[in-house]
N, C-alpha and C. Protein backbone atom coordinates (compact mmCIF):
# COMPACT_ATOMS: atom_id res chain seq x y z
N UNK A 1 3.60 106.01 93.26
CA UNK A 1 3.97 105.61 94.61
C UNK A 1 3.04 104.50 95.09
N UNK A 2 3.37 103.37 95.82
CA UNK A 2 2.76 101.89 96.24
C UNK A 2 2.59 102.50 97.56
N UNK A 3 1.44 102.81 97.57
CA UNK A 3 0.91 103.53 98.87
C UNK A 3 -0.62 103.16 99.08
N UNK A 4 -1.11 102.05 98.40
CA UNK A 4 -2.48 101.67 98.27
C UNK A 4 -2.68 100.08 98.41
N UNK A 5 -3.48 99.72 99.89
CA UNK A 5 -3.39 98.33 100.57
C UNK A 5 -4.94 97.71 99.65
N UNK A 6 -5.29 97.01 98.62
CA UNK A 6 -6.52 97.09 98.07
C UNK A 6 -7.14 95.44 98.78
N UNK A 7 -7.97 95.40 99.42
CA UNK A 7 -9.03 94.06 99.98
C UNK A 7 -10.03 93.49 99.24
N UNK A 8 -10.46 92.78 99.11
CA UNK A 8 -10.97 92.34 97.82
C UNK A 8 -12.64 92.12 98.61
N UNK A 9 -13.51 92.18 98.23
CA UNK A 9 -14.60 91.98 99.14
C UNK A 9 -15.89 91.59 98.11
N UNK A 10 -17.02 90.63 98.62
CA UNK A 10 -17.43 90.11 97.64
C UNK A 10 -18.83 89.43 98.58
N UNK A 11 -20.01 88.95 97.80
CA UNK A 11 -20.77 88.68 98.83
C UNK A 11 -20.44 87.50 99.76
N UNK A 12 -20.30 87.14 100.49
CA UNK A 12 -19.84 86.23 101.51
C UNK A 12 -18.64 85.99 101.44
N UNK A 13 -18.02 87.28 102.15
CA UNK A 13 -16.93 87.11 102.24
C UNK A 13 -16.40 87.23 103.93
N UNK A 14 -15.37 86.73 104.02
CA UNK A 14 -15.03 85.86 105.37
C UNK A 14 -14.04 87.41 106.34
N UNK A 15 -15.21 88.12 106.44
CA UNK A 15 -14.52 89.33 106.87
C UNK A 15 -13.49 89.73 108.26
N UNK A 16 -13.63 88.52 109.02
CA UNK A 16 -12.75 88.27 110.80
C UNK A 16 -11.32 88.03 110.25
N UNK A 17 -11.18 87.48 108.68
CA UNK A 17 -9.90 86.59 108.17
C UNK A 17 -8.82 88.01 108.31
N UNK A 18 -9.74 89.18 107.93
CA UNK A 18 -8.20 90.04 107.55
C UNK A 18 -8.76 91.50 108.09
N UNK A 19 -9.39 91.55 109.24
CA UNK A 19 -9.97 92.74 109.74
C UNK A 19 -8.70 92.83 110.47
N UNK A 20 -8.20 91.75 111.31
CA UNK A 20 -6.68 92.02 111.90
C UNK A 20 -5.56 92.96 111.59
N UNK A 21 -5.55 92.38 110.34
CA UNK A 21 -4.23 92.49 109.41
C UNK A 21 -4.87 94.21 109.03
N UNK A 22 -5.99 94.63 108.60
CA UNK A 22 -6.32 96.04 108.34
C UNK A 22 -6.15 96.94 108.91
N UNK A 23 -6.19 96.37 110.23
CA UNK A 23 -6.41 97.39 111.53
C UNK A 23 -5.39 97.77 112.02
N UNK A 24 -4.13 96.88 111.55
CA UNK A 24 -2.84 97.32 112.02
C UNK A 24 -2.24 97.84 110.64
N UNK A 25 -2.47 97.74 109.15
CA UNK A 25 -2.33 98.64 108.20
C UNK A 25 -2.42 99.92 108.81
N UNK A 26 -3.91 100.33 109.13
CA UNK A 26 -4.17 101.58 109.18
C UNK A 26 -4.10 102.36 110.51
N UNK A 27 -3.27 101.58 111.17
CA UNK A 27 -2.54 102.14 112.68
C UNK A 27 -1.61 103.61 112.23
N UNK A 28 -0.70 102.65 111.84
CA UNK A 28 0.16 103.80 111.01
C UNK A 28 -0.21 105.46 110.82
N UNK A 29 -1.17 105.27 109.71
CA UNK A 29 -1.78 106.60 109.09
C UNK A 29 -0.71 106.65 107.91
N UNK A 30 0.09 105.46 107.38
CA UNK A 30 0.56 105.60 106.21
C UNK A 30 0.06 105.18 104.54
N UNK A 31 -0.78 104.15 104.61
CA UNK A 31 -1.42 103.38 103.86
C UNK A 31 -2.56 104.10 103.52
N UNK A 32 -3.16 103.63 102.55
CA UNK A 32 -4.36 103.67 102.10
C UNK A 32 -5.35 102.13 101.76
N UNK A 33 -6.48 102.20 102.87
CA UNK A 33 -6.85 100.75 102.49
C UNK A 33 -8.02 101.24 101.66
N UNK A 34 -8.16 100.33 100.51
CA UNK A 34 -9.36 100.76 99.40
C UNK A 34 -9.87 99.05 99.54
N UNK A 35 -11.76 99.04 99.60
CA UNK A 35 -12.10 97.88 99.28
C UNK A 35 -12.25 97.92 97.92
N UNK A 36 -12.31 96.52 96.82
CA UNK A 36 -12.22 96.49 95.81
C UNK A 36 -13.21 95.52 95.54
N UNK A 37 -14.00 95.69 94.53
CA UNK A 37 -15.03 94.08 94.22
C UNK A 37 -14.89 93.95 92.63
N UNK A 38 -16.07 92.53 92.63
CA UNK A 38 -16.32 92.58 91.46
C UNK A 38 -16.84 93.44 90.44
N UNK A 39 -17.65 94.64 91.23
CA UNK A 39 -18.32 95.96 90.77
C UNK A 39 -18.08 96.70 91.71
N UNK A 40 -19.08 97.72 91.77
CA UNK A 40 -18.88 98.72 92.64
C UNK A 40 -20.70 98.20 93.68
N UNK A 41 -21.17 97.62 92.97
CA UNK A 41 -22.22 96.97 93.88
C UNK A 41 -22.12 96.76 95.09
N UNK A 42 -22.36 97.00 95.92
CA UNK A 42 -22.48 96.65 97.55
C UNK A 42 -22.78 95.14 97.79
N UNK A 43 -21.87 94.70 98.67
CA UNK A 43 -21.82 93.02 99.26
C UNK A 43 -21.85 93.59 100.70
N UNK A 44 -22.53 91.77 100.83
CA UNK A 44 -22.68 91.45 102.76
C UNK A 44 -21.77 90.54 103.11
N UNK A 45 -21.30 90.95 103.69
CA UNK A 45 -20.08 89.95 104.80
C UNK A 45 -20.90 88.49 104.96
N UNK A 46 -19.79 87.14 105.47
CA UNK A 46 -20.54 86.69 106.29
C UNK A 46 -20.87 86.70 107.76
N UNK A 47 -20.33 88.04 108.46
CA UNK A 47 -20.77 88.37 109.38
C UNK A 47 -22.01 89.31 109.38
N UNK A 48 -22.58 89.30 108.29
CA UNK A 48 -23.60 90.39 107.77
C UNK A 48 -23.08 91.93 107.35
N UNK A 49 -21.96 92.34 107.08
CA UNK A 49 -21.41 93.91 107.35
C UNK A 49 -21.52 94.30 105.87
N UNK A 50 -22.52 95.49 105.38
CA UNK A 50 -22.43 95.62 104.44
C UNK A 50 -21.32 96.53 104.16
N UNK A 51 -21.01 96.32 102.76
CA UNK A 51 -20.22 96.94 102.41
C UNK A 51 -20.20 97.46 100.94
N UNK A 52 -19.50 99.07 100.75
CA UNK A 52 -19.51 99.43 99.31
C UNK A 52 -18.50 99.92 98.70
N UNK A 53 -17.52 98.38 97.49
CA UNK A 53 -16.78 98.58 97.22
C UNK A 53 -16.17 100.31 97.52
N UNK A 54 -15.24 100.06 97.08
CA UNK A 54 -14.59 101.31 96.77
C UNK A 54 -14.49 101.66 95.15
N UNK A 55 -13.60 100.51 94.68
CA UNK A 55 -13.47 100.68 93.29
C UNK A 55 -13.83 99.07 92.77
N UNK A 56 -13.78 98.81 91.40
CA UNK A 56 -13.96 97.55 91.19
C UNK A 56 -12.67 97.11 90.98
N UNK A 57 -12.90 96.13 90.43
CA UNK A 57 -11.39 95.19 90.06
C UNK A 57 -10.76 95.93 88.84
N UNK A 58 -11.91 96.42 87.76
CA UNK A 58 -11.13 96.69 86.70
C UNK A 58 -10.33 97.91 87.31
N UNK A 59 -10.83 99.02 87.96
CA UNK A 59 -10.03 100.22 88.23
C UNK A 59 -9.34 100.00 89.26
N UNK A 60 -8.44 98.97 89.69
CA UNK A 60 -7.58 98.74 90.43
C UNK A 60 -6.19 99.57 89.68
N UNK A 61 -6.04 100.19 90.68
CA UNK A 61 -4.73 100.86 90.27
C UNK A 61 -3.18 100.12 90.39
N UNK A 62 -2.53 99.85 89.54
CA UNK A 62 -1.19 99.02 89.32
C UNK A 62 -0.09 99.52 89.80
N UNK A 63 -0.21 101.18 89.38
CA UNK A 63 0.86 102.37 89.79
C UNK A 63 0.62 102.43 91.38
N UNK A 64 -0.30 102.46 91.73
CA UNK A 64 -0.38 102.28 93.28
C UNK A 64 -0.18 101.14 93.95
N UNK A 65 -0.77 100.15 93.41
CA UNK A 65 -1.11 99.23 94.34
C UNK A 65 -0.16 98.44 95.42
N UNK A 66 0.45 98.37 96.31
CA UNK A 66 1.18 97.80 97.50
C UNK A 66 0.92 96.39 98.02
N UNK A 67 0.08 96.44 97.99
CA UNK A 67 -0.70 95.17 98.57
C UNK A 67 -1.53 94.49 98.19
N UNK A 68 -2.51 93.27 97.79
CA UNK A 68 -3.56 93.24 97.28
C UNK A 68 -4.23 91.88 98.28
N UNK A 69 -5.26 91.87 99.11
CA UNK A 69 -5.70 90.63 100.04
C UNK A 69 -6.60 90.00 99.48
N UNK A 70 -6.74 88.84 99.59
CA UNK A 70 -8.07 88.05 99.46
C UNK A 70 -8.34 87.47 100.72
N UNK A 71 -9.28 87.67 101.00
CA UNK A 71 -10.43 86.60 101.91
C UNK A 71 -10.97 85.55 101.41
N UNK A 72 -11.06 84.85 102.74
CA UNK A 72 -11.81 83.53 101.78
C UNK A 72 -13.30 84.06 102.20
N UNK A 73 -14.59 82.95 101.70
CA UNK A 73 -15.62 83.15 101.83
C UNK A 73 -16.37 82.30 100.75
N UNK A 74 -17.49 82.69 100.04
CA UNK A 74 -18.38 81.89 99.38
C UNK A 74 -18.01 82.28 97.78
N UNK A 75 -16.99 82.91 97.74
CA UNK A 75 -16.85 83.81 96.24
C UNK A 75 -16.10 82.58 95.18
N UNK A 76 -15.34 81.60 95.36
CA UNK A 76 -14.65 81.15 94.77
C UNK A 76 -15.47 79.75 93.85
N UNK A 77 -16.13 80.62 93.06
CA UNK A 77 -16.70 79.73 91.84
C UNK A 77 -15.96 80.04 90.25
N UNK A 78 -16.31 78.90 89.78
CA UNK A 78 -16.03 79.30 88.15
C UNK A 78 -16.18 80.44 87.59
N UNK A 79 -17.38 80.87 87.99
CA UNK A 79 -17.85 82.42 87.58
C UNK A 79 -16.85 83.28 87.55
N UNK A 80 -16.13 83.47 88.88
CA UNK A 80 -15.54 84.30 89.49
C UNK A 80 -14.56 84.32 89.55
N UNK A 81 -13.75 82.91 89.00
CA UNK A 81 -12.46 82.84 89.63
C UNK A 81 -11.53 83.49 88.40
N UNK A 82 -11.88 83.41 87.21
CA UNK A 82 -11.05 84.14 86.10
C UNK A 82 -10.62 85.61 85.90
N UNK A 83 -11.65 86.17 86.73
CA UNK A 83 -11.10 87.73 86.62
C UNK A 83 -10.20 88.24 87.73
N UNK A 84 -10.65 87.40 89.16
CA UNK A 84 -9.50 87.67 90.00
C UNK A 84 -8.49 86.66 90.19
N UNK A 85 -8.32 86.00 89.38
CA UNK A 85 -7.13 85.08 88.86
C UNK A 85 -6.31 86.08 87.90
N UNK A 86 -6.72 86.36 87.35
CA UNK A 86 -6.20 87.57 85.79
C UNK A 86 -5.37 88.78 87.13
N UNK A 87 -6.63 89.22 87.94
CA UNK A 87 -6.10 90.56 88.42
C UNK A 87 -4.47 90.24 89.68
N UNK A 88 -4.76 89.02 90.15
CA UNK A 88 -3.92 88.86 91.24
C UNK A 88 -2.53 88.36 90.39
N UNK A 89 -2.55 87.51 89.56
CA UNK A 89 -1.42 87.93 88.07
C UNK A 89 -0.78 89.31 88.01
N UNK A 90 -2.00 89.99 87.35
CA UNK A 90 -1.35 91.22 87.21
C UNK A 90 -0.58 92.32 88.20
N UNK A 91 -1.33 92.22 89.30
CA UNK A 91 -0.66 92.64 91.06
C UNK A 91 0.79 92.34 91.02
N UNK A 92 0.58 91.12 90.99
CA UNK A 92 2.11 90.09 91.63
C UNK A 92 3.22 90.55 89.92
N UNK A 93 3.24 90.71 88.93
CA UNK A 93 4.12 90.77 88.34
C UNK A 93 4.42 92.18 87.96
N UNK A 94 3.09 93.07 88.63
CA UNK A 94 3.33 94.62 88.67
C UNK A 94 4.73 94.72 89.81
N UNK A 95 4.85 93.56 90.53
CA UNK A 95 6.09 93.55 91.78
C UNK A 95 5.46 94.20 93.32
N UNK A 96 3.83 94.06 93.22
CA UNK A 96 3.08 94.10 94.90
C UNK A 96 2.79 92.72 95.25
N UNK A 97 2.88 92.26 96.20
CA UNK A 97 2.90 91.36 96.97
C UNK A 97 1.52 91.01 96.83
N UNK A 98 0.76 89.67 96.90
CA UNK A 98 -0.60 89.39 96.68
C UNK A 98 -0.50 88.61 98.15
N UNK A 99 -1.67 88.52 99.44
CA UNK A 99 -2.05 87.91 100.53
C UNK A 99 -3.21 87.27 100.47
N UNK A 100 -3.12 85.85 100.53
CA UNK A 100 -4.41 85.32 100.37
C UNK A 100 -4.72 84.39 101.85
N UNK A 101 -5.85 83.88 102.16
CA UNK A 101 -6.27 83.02 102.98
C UNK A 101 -7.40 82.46 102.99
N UNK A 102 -7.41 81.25 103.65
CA UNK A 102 -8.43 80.01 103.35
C UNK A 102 -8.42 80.17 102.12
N UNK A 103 -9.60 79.97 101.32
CA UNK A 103 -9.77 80.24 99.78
C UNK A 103 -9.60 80.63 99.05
N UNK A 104 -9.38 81.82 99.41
CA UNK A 104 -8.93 82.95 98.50
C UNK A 104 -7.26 82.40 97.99
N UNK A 105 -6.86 81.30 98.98
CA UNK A 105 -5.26 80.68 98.38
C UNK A 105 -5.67 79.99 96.65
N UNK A 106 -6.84 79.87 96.54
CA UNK A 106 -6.93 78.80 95.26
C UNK A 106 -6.94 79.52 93.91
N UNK A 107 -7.59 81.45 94.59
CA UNK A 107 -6.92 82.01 93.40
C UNK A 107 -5.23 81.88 92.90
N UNK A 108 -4.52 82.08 94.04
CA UNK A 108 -3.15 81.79 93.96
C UNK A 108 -3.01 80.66 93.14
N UNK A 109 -3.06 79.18 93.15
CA UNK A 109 -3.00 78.50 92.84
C UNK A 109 -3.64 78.42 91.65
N UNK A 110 -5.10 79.19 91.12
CA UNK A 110 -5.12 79.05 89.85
C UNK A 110 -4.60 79.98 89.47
N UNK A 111 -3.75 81.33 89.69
CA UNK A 111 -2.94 82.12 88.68
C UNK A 111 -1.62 81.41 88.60
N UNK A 112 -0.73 80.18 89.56
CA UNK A 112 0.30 79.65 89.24
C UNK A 112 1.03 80.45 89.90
N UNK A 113 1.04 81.09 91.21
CA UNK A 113 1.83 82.04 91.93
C UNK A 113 2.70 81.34 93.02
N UNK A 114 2.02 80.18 93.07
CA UNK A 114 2.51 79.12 94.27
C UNK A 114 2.82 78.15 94.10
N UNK A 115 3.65 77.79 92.55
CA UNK A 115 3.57 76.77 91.78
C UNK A 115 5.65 76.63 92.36
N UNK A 116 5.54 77.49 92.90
CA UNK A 116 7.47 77.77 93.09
C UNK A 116 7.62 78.39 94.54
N UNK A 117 6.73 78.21 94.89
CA UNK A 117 7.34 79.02 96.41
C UNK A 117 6.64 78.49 97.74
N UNK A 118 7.49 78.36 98.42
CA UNK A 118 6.70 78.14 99.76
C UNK A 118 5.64 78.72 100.34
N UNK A 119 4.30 77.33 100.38
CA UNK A 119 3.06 78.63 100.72
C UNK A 119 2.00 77.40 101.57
N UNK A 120 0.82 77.99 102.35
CA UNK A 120 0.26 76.70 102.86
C UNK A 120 -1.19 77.09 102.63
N UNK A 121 -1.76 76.31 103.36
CA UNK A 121 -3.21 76.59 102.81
C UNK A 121 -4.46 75.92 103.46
N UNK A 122 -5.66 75.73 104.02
CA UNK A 122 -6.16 74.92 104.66
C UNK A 122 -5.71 73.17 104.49
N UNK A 123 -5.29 72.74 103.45
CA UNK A 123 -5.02 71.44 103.56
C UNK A 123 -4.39 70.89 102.16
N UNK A 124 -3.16 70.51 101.90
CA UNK A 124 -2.77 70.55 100.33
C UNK A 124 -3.77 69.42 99.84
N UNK A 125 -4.51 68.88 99.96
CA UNK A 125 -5.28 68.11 99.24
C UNK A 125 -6.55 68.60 98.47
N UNK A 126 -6.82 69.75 99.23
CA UNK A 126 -8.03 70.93 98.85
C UNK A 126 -7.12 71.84 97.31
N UNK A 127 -6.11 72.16 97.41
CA UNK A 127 -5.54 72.47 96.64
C UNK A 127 -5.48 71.84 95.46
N UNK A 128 -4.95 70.93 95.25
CA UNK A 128 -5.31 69.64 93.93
C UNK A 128 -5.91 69.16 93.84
N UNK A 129 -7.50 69.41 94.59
CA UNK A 129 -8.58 68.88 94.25
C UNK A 129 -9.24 69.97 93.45
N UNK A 130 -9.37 71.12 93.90
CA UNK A 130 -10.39 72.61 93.53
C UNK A 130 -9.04 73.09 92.20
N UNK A 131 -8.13 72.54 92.62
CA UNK A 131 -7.10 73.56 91.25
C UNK A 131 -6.17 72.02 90.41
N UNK A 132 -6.69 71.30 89.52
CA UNK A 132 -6.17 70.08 89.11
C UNK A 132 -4.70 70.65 87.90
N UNK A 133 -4.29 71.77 88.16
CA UNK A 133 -3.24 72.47 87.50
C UNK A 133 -2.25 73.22 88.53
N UNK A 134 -2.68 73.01 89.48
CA UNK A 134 -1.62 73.30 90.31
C UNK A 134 -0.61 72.61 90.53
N UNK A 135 0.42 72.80 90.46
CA UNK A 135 2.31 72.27 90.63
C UNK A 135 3.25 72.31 91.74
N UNK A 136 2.37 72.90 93.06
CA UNK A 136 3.31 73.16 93.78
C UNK A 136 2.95 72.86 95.27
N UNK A 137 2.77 71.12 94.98
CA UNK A 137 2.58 69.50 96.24
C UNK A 137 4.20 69.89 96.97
N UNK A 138 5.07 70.05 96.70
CA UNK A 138 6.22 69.65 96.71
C UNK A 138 6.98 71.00 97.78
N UNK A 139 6.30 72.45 97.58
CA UNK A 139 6.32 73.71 98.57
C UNK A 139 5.67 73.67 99.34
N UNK A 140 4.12 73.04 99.33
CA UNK A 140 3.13 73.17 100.63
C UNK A 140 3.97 72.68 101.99
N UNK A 141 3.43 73.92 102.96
CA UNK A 141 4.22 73.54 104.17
C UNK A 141 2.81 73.23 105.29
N UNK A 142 2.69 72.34 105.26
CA UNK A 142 1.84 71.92 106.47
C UNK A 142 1.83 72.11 107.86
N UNK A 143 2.81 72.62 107.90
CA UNK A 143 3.50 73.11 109.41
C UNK A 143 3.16 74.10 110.08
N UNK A 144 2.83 75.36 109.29
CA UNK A 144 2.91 76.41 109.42
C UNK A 144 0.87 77.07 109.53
N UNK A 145 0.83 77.63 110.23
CA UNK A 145 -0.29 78.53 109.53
C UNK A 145 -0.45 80.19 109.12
N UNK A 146 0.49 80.14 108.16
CA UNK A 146 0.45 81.32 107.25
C UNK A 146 2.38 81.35 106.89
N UNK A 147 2.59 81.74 106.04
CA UNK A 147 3.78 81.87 105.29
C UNK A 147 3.99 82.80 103.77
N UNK A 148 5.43 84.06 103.95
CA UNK A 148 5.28 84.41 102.96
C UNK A 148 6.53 84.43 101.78
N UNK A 149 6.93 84.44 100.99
CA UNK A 149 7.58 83.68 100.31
C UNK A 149 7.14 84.22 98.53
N UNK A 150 8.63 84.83 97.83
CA UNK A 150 8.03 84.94 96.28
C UNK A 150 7.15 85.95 96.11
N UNK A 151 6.88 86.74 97.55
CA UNK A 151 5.56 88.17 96.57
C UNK A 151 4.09 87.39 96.95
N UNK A 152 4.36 86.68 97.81
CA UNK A 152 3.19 86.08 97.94
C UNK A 152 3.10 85.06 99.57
N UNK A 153 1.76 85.81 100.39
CA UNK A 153 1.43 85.61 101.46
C UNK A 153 0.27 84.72 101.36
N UNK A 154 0.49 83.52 101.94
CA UNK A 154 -1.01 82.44 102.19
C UNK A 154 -0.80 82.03 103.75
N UNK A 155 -2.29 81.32 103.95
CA UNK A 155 -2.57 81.32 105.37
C UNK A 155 -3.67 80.13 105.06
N UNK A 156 -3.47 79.14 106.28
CA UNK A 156 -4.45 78.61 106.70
C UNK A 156 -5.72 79.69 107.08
N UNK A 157 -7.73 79.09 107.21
CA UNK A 157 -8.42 79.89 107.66
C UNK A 157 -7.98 79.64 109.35
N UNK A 158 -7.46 78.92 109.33
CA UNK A 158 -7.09 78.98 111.16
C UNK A 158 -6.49 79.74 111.62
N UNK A 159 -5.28 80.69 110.89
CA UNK A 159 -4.25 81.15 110.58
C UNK A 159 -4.39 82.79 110.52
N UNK A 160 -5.69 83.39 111.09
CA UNK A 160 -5.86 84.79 110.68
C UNK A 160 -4.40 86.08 111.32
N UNK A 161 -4.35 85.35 112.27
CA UNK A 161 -3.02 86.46 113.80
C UNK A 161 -1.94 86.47 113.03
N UNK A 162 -0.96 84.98 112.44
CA UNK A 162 -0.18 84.37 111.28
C UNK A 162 -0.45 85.47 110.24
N UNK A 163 -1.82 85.52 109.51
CA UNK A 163 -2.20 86.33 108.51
C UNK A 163 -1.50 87.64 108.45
N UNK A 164 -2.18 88.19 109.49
CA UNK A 164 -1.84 90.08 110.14
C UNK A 164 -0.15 89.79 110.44
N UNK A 165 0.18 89.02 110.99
CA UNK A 165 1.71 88.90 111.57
C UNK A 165 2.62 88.84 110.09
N UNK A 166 2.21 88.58 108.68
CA UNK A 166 3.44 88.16 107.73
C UNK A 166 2.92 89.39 106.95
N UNK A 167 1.32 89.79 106.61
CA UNK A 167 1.26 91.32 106.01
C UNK A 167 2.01 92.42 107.00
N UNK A 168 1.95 92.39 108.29
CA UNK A 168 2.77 93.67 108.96
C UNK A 168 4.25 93.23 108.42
N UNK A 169 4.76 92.37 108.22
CA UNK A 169 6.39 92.08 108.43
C UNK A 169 6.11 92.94 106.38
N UNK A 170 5.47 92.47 105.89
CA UNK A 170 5.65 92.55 104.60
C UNK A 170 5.60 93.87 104.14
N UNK A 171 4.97 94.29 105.04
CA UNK A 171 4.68 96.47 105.26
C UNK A 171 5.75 96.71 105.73
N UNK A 172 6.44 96.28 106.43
CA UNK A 172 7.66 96.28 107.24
C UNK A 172 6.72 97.60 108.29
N UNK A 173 5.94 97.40 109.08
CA UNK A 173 5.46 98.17 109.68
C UNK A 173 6.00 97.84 111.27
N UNK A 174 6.07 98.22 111.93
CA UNK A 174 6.91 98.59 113.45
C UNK A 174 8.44 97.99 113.40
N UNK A 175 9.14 98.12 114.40
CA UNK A 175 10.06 97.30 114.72
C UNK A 175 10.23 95.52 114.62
N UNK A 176 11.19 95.22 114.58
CA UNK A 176 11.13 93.88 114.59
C UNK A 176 10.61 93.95 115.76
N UNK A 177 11.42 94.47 116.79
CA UNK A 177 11.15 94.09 118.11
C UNK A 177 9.41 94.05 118.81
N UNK A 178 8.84 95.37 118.13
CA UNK A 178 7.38 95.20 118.28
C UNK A 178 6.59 94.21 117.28
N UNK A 179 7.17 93.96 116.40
CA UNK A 179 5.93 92.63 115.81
C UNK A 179 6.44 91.84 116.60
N UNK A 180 7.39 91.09 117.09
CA UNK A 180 7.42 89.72 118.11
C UNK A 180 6.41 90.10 119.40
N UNK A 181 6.51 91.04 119.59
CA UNK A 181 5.56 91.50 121.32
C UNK A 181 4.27 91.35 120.81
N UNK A 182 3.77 92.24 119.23
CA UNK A 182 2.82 92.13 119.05
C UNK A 182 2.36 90.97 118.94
N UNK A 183 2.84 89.71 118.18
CA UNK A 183 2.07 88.57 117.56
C UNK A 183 2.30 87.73 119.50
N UNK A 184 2.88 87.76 120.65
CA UNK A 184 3.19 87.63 121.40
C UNK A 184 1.54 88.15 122.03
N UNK A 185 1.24 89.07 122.00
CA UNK A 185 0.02 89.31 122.28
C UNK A 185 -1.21 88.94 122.35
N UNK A 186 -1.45 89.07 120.81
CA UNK A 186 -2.70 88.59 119.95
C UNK A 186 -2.36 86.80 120.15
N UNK A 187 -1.36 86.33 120.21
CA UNK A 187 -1.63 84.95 119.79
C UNK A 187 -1.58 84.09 121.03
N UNK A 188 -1.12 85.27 122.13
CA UNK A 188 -0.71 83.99 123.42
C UNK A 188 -0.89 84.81 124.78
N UNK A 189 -1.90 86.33 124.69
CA UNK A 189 -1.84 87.11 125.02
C UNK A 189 -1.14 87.11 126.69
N UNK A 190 0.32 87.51 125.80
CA UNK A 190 0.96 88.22 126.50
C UNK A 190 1.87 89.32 126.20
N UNK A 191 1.53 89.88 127.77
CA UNK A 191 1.58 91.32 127.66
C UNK A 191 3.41 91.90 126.97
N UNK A 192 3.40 92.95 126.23
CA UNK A 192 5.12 93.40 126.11
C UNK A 192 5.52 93.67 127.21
N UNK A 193 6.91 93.93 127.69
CA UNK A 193 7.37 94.22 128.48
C UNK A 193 7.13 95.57 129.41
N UNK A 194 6.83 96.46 128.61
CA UNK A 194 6.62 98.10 128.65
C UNK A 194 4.78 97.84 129.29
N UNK A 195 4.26 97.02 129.17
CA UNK A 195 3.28 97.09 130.17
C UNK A 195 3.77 96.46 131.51
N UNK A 196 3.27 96.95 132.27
CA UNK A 196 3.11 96.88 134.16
C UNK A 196 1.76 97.19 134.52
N UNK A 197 2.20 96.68 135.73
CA UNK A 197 0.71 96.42 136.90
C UNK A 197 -0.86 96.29 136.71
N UNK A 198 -1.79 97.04 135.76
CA UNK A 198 -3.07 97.13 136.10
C UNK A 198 -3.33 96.56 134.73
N UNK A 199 -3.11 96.65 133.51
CA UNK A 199 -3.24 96.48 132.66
C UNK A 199 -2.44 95.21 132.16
N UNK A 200 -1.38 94.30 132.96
CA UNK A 200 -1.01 93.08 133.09
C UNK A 200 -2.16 92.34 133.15
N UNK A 201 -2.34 93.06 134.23
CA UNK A 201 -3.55 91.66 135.71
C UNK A 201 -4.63 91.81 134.83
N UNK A 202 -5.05 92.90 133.78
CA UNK A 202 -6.39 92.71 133.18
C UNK A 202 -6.25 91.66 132.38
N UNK A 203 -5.28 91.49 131.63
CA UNK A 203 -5.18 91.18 130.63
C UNK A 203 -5.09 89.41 131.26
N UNK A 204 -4.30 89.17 132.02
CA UNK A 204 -3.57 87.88 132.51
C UNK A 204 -5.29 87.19 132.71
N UNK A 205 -6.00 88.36 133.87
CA UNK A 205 -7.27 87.59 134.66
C UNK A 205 -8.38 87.55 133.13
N UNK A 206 -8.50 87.60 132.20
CA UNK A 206 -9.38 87.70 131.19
C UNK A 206 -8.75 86.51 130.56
């Protein structure tokens, strides 16, 4: 059963990008969010938040897995980029959806996930500069900040609300009608309809 949301976390990693998108995963009480690293070693955010994996990359579960996120952050070196290039491959053709942003899009781009589908990214020029094998100038949508498309969610780092707004649609988590109120919220905060009076005016006067 695909009942397991796995986050990828690593030392400097860009933890505001997808705390959004988690927090409304685990609204529910249906999901399971597991952090995942390169080990089971403990990393620091770059907000400082330590953290200790859950599992590593190798024991990422396939039979479970639902979801798989990347953050961007300081992780995306040579070192690093081959094993979660390999694993986000293996995610996406297990048939779970892979979500990446800011940087974490270039794993995409070096596993060839975005080589066919509509996807965006801080700037397509960063893309064929950091990934000189990437194929897919011709899908980047510049328009957008965040888009999902093919089993596969990318986001501008500007793009975090976008981020949370295409993983909830991709959970298919609330109503249509409540993700429009929601991203209506978070992005332009305004209130749903079903709020009135005191909790309007807080929200309006803030």
């Amino acid at each position: 059963m695909r009942d397991t949301v796995y986050v990828l976390v690593f030392e400097g990693f860009a933890d505001w990008q997808v705390a959004l998108a988690l927090s409304e995963i685990r609204r529910p009480g249906d999901w399971e969010v597991y952090t995942v690293g390169f080990s089971r070693e403990s990393v620091t955010s770059l907000s400082g938040l330590r953290v200790a994996p859950d599992c590593s990359l190798d024991e990422l579960d396939l039979d479970a897995v639902a979801l798989l996120i990347l953050p961007g952050g300081h992780v995306w070196l040579p070192a690093n980029s081959e094993q979660i290039t390999r694993t986000a491959r293996r995610v996406h053709d297990a048939g779970a959806p892979v979500a990446a942003i800011d940087d974490g899009v270039l794993v995409l781009a070096r596993a060839g996930l975005i080589d066919h589908c509509r996807h965006t990214a801080n700037w397509a020029a960063h893309l064929g500069r950091e990934v000189p094998a990437y194929k897919g100038h011709e899908q980047y949508d510049a328009n957008v900040l965040a888009v999902s498309d093919g089993g596969v969610i990318t986001a501008s780092h500007l793009g975090s609300v976008e981020f949370a707004r295409e993983i909830i649609h991709t959970l298919d988590l609330y109503s249509a009608s409540d993700r429009h109120h929601w991203y209506r919220l978070f992005k332009h905060a305004i209130p749903p309809p079903w709020f009135a009076g005191e909790p309007t005016e807080i929200i309006r006067a803030a």
